[in-house]
N, C-alpha and C. Protein backbone atom coordinates (compact mmCIF):
# COMPACT_ATOMS: atom_id res chain seq x y z
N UNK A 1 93.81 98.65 99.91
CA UNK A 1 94.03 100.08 99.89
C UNK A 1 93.24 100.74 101.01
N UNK A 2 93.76 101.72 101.56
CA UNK A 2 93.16 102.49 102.44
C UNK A 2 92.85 104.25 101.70
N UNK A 3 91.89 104.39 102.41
CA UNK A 3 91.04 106.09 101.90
C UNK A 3 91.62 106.47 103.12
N UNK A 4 92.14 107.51 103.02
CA UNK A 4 92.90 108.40 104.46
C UNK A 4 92.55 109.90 104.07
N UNK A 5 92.79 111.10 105.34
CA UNK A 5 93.26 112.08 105.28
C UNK A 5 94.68 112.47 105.64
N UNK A 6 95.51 113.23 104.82
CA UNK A 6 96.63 113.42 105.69
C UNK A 6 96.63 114.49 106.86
N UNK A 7 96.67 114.04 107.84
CA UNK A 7 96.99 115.38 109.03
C UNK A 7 97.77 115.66 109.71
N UNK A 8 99.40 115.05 108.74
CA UNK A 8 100.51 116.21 109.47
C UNK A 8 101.40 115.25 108.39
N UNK A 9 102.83 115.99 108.77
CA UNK A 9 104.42 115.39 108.28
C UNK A 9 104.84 114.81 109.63
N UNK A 10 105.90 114.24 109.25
CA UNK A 10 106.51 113.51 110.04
C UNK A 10 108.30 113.63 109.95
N UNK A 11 109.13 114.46 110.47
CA UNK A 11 110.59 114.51 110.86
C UNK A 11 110.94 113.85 110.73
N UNK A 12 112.15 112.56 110.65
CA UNK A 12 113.15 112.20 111.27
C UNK A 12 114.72 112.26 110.48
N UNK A 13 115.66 112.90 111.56
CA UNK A 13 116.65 113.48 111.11
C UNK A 13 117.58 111.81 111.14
N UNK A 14 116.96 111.03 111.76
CA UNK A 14 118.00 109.58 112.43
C UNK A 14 117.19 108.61 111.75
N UNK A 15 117.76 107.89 110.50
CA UNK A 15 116.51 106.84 109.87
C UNK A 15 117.31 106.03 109.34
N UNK A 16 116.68 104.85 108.27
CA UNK A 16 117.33 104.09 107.98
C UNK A 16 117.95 104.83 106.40
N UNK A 17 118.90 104.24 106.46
CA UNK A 17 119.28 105.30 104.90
C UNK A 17 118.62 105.07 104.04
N UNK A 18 117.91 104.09 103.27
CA UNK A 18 117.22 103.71 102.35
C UNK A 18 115.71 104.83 102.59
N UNK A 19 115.44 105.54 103.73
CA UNK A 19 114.40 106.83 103.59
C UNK A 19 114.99 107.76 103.18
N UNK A 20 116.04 108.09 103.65
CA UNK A 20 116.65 109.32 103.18
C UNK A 20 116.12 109.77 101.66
N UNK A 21 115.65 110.94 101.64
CA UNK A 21 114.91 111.35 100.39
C UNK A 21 113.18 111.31 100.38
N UNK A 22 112.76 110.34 101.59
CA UNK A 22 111.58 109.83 101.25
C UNK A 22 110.70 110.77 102.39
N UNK A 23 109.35 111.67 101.74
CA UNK A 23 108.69 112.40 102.17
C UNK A 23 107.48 111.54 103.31
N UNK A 24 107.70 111.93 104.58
CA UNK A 24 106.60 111.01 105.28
C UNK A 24 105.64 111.87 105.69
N UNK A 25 104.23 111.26 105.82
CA UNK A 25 103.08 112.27 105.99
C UNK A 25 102.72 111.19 106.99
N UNK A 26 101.80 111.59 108.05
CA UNK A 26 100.58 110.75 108.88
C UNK A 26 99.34 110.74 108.25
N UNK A 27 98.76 109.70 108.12
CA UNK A 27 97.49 110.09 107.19
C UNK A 27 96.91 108.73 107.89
N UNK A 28 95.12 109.83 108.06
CA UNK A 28 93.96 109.53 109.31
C UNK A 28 93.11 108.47 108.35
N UNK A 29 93.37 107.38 108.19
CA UNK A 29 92.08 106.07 107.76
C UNK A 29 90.84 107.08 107.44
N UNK A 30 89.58 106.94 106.64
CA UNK A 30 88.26 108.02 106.72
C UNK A 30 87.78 106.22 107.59
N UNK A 31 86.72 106.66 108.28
CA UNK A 31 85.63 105.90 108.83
C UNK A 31 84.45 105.98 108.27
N UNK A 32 84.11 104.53 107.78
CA UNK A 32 82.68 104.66 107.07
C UNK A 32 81.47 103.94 108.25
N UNK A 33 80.25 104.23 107.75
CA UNK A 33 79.45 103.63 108.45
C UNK A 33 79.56 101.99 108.97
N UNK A 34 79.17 101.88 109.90
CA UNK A 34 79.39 100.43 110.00
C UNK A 34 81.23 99.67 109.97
N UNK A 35 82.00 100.77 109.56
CA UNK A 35 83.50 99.81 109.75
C UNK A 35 84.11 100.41 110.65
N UNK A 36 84.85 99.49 111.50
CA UNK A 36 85.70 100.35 112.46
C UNK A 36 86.96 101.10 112.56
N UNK A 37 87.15 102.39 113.02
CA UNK A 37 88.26 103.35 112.82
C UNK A 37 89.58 102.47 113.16
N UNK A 38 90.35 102.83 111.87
CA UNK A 38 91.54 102.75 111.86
C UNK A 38 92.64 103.40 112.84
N UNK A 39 93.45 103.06 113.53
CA UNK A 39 94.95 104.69 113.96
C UNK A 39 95.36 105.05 112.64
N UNK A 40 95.97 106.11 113.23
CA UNK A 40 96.77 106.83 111.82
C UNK A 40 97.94 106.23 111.45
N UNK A 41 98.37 106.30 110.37
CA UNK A 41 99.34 105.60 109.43
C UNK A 41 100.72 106.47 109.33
N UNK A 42 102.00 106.14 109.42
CA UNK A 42 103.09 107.04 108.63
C UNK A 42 103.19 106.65 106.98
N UNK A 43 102.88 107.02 106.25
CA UNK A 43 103.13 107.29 104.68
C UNK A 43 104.01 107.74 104.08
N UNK A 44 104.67 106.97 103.33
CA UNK A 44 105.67 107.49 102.16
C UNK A 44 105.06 108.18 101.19
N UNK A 45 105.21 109.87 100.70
CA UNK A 45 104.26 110.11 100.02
C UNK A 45 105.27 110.21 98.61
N UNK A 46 104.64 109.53 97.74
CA UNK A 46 105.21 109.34 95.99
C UNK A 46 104.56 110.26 94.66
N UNK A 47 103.76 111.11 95.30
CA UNK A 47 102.60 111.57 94.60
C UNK A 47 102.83 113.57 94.93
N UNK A 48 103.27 114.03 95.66
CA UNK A 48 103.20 115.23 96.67
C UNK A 48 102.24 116.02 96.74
N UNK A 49 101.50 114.98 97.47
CA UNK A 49 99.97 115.34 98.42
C UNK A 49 100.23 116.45 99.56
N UNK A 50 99.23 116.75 99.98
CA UNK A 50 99.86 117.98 100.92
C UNK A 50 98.49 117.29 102.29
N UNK A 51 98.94 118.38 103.13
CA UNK A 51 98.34 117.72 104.54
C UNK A 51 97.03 118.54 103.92
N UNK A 52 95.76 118.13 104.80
CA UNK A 52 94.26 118.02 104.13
C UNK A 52 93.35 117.28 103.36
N UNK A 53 94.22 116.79 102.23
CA UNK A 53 94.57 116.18 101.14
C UNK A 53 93.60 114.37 101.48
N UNK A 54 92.55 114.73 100.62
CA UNK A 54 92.04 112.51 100.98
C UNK A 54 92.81 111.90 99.47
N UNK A 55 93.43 110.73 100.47
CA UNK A 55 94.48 109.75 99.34
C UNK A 55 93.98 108.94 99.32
N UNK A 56 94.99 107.79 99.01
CA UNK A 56 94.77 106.79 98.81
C UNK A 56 96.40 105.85 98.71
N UNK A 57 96.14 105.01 99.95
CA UNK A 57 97.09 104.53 100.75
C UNK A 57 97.41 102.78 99.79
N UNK A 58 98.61 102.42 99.91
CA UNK A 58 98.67 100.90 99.96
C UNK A 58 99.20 100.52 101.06
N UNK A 59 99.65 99.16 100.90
CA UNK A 59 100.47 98.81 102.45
C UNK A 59 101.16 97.60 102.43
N UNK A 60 102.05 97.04 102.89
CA UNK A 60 102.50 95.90 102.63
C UNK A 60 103.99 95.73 101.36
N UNK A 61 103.78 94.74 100.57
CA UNK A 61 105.04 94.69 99.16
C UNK A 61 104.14 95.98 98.16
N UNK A 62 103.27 95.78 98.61
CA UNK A 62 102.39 97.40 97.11
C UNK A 62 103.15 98.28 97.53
N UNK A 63 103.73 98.80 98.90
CA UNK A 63 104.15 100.03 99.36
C UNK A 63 105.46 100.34 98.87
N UNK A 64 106.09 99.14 99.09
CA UNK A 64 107.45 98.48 98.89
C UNK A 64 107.90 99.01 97.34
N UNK A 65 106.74 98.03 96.57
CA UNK A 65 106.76 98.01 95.22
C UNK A 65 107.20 99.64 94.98
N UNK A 66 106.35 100.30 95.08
CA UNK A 66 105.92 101.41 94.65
C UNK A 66 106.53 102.56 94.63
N UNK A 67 107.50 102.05 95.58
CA UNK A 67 108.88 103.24 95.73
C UNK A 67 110.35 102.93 95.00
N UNK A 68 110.20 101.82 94.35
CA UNK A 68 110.87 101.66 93.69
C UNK A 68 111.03 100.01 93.54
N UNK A 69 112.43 99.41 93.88
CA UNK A 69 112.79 98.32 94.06
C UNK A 69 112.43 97.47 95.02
N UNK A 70 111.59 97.79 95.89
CA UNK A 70 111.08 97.15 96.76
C UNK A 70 111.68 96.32 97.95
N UNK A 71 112.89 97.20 98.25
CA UNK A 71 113.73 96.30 99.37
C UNK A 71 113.66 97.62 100.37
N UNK A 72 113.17 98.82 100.18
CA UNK A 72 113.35 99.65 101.32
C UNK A 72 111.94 99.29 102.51
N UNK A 73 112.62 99.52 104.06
CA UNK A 73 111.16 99.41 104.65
C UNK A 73 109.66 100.23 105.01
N UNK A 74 109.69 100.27 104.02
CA UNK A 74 108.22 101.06 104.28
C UNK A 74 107.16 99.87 103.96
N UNK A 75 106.28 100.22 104.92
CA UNK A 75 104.84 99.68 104.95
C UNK A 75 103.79 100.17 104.60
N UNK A 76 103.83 101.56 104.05
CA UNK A 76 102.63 102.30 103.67
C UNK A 76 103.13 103.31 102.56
N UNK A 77 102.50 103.60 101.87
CA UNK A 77 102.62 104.57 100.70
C UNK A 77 101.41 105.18 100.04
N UNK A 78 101.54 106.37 99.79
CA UNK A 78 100.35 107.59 99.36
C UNK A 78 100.33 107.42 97.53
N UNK A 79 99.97 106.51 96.73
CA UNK A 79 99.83 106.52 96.17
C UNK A 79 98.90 107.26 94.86
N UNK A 80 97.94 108.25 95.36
CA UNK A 80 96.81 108.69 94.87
C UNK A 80 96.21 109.89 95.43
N UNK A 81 95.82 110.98 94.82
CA UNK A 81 95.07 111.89 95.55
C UNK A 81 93.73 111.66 95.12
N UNK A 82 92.65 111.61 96.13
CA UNK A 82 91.51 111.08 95.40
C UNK A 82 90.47 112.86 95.09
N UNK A 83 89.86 112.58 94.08
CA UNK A 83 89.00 113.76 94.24
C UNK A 83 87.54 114.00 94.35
N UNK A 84 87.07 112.58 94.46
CA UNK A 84 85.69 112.75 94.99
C UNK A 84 85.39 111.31 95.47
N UNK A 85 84.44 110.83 96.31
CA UNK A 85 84.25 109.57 96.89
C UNK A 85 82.65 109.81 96.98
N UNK A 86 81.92 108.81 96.05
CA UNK A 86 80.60 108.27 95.87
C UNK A 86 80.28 107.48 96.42
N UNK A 87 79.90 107.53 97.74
CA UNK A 87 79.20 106.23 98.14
C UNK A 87 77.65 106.09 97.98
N UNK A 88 76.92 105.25 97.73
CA UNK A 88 75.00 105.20 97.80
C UNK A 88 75.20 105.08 99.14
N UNK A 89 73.30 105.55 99.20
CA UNK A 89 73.18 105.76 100.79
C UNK A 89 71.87 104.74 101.41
């Protein structure tokens, strides 16, 4: 799983039909001490998170899974809005 922010939507009027319906957000990896920054992600969002918003990403067949039947292609999905993150220091 990935901890992200979302910081934007994402258009496309020309896709595979199996998106059609499916809400895409960009959402920014968070960077913790010591690990190295991620690029940003396109996200299927299943949850309707809004841009600002820290989630919580899967990726892979979880993404797949998660939108249903698991034959559409997505690689990432917004599974979670998180509302607080505890790390010790």
């Amino acid at each position: 799983m990935i901890i992200g922010k979302i910081i934007g939507n994402v258009w496309a009027t020309r896709k595979n039909d199996d998106l059609n319906g499916c809400k895409l957000m960009v959402v920014e990896p968070y960077e913790f001490e010591g690990h190295s920054k991620l690029y940003p992600v396109v996200a299927v969002d299943m949850i309707g998170a809004g841009v600002g918003e820290t989630v919580l990403v899967v990726s892979g067949s979880s993404a797949r899974l998660s939108v249903g039947s698991g034959a559409k292609p997505i690689d990432h999905a917004i599974v979670g809005i998180v509302d607080e993150i505890d790390l010790p220091t």
